[in-house]
N, C-alpha and C. Protein backbone atom coordinates (compact mmCIF):
# COMPACT_ATOMS: atom_id res chain seq x y z
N UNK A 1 23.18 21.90 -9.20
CA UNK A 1 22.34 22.51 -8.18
C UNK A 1 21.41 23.54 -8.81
N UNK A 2 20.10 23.60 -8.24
CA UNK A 2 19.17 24.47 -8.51
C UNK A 2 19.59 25.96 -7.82
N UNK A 3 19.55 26.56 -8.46
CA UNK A 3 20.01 28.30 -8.18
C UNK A 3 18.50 28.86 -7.41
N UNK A 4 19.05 29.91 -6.49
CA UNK A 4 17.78 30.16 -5.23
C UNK A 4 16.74 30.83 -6.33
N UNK A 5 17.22 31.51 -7.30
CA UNK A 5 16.32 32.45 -7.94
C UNK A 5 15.74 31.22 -8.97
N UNK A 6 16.28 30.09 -9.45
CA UNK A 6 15.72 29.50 -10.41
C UNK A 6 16.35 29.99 -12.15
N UNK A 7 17.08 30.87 -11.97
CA UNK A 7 17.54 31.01 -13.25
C UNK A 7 18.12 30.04 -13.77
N UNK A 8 18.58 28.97 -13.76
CA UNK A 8 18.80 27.62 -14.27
C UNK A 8 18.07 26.42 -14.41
N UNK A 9 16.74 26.75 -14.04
CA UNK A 9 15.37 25.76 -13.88
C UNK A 9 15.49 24.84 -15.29
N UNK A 10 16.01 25.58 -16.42
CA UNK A 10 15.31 24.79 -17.45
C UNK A 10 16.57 23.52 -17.86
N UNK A 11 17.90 24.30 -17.30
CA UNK A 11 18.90 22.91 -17.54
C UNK A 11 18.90 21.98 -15.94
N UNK A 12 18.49 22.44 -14.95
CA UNK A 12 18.33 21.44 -14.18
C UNK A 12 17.36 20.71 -14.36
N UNK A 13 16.51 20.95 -14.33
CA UNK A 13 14.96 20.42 -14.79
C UNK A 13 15.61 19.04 -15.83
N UNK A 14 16.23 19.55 -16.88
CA UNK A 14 16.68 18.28 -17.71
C UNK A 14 17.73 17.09 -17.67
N UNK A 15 18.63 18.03 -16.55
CA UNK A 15 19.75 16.82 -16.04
C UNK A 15 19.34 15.87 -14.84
N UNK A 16 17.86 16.73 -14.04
CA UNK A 16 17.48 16.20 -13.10
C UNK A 16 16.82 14.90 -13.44
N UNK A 17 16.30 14.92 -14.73
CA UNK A 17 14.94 14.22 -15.59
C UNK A 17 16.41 12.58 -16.09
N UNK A 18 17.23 13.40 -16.46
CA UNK A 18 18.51 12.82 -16.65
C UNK A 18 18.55 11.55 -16.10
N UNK A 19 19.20 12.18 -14.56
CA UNK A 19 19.42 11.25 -13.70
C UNK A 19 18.49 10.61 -13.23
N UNK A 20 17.24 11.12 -13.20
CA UNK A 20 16.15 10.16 -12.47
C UNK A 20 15.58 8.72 -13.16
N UNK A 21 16.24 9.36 -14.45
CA UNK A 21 15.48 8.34 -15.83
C UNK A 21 16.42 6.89 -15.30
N UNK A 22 18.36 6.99 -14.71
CA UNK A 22 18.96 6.08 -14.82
C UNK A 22 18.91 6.42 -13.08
N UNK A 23 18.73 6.68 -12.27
CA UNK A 23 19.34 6.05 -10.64
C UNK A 23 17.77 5.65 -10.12
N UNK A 24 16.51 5.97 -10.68
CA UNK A 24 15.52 5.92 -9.96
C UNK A 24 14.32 5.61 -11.36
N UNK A 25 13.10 5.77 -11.21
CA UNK A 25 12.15 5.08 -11.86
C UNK A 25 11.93 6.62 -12.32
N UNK A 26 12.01 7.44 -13.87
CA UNK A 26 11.36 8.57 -14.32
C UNK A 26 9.92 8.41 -13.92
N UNK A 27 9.27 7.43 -14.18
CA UNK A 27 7.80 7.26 -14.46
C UNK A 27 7.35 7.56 -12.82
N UNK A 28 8.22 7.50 -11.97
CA UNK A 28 7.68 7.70 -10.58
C UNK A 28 7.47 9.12 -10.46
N UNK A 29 8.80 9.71 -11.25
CA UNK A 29 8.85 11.27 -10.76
C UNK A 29 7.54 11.86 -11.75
N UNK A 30 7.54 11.32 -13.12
CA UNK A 30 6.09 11.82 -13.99
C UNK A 30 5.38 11.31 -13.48
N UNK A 31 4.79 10.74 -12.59
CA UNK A 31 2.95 10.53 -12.36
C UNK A 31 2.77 8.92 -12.75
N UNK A 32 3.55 8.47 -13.55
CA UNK A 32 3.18 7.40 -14.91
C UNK A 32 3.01 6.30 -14.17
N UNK A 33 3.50 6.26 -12.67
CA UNK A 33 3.24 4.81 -11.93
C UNK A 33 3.17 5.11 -10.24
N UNK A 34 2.29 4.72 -10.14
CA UNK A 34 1.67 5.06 -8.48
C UNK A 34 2.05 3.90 -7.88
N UNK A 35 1.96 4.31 -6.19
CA UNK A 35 2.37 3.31 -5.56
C UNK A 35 1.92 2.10 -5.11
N UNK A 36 2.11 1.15 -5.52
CA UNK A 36 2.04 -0.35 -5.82
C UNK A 36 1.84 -0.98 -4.17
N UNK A 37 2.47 -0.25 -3.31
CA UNK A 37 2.86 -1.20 -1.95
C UNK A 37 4.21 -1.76 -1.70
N UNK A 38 4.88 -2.12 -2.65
CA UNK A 38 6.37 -2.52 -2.87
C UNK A 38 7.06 -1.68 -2.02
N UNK A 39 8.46 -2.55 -1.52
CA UNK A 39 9.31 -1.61 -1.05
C UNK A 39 10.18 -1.25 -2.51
N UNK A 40 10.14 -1.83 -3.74
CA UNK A 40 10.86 -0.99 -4.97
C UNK A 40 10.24 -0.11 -5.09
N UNK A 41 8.98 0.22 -4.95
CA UNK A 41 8.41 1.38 -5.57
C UNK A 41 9.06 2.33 -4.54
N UNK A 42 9.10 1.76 -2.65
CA UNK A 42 9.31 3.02 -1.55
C UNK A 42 10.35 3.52 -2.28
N UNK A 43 11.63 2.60 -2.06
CA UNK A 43 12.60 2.82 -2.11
C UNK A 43 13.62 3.78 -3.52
N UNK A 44 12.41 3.44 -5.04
CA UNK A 44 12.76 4.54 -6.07
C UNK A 44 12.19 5.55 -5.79
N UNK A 45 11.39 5.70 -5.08
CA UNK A 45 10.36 7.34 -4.96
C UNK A 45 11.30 7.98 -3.60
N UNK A 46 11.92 7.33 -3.16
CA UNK A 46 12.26 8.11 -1.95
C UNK A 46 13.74 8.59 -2.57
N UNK A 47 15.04 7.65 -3.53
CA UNK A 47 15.86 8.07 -4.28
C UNK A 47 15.10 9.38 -4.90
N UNK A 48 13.98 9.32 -5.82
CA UNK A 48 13.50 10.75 -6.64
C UNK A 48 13.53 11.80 -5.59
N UNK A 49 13.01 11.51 -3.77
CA UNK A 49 12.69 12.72 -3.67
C UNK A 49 14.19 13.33 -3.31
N UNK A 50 15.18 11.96 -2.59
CA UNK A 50 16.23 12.64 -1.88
C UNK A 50 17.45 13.40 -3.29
N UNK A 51 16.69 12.98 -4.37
CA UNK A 51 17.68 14.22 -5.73
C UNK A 51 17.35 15.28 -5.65
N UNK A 52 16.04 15.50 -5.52
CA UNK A 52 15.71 16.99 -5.36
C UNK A 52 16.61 18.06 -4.01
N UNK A 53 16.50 17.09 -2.52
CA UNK A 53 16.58 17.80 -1.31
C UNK A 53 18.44 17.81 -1.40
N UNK A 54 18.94 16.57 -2.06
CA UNK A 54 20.82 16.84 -2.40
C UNK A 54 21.19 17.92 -3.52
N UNK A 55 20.06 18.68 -4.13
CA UNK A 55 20.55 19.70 -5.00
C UNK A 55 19.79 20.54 -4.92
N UNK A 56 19.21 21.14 -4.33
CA UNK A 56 18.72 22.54 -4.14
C UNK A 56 18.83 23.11 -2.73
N UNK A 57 19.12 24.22 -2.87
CA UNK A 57 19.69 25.39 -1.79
C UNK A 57 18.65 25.26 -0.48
N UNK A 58 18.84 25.52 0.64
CA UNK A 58 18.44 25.60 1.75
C UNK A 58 17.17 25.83 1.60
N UNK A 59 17.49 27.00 1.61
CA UNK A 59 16.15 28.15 1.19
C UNK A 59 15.04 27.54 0.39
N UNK A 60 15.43 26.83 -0.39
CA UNK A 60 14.17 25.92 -1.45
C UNK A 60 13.51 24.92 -1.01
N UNK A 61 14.39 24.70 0.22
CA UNK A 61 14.23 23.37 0.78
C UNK A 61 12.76 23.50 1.74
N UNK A 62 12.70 24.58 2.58
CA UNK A 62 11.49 25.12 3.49
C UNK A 62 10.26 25.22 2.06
N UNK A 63 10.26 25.02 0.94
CA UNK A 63 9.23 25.66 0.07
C UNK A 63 8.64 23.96 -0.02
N UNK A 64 9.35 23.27 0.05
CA UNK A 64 9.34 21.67 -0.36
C UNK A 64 8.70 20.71 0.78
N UNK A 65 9.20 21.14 2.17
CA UNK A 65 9.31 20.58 3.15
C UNK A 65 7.91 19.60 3.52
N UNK A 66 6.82 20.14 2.90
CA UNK A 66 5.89 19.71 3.05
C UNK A 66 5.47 18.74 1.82
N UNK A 67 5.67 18.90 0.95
CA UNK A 67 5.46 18.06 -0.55
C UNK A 67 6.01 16.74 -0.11
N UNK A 68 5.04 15.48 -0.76
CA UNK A 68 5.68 14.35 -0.09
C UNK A 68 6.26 13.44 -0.99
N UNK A 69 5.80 13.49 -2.09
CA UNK A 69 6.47 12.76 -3.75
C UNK A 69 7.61 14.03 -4.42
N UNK A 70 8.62 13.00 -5.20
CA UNK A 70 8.79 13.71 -6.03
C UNK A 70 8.12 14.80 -7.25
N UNK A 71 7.18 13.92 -7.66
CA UNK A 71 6.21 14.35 -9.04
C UNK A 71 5.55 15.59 -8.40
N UNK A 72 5.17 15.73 -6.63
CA UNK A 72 4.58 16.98 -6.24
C UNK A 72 5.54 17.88 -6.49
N UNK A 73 6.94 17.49 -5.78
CA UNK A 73 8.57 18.95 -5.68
C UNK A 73 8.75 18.99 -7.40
N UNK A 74 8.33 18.05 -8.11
CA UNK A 74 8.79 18.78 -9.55
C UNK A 74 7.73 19.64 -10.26
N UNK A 75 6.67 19.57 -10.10
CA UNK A 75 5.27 20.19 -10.46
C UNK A 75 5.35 21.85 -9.59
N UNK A 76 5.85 21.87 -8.23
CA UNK A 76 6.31 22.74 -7.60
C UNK A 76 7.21 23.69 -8.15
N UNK A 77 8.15 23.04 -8.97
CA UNK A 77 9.25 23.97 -9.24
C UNK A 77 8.91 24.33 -10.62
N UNK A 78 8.12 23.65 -11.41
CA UNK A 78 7.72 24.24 -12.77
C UNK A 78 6.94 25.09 -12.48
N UNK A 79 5.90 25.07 -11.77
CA UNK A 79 5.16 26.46 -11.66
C UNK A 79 6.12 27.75 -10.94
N UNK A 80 6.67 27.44 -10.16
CA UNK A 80 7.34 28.54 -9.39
C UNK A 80 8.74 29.27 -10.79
N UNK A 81 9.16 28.51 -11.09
CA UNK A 81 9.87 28.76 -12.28
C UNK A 81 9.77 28.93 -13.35
């Protein structure tokens, strides 16, 4: 889990990158492949976003709520962090 203050940004950030690389498409969460129309593409981009909203705190969650890709909530949390 992502900590409210972010003091753990830089090892979540990498276990997040982790898991996304093996349960979902990395290249979705980097930018590296846009959406095609496919329901594989819906269906890995929507796994990327629901990792983010199953591990970070409430509170982080209202900062996100509006971001609609993953690659936006991770670009989000590198700047904020």
């Amino acid at each position: 889990k992502l900590a409210e203050d972010g003091r753990n940004w830089k090892t979540y950030r990498a276990k997040y990158l982790e898991v996304a690389a093996t349960e979902c498409s990395l290249s979705i969460v980097a930018g590296w492949e846009s959406d095609d129309g496919t329901k594989d593409w819906e269906h890995q981009a929507g796994v990327a976003r629901m990792l983010f909203l199953i591990t970070i705190p409430t509170l982080l969650r209202r900062h996100i709520r509006q971001l609609r890709t993953a690659q936006e909530i991770f670009k989000y949390f590198a700047k904020l962090f």
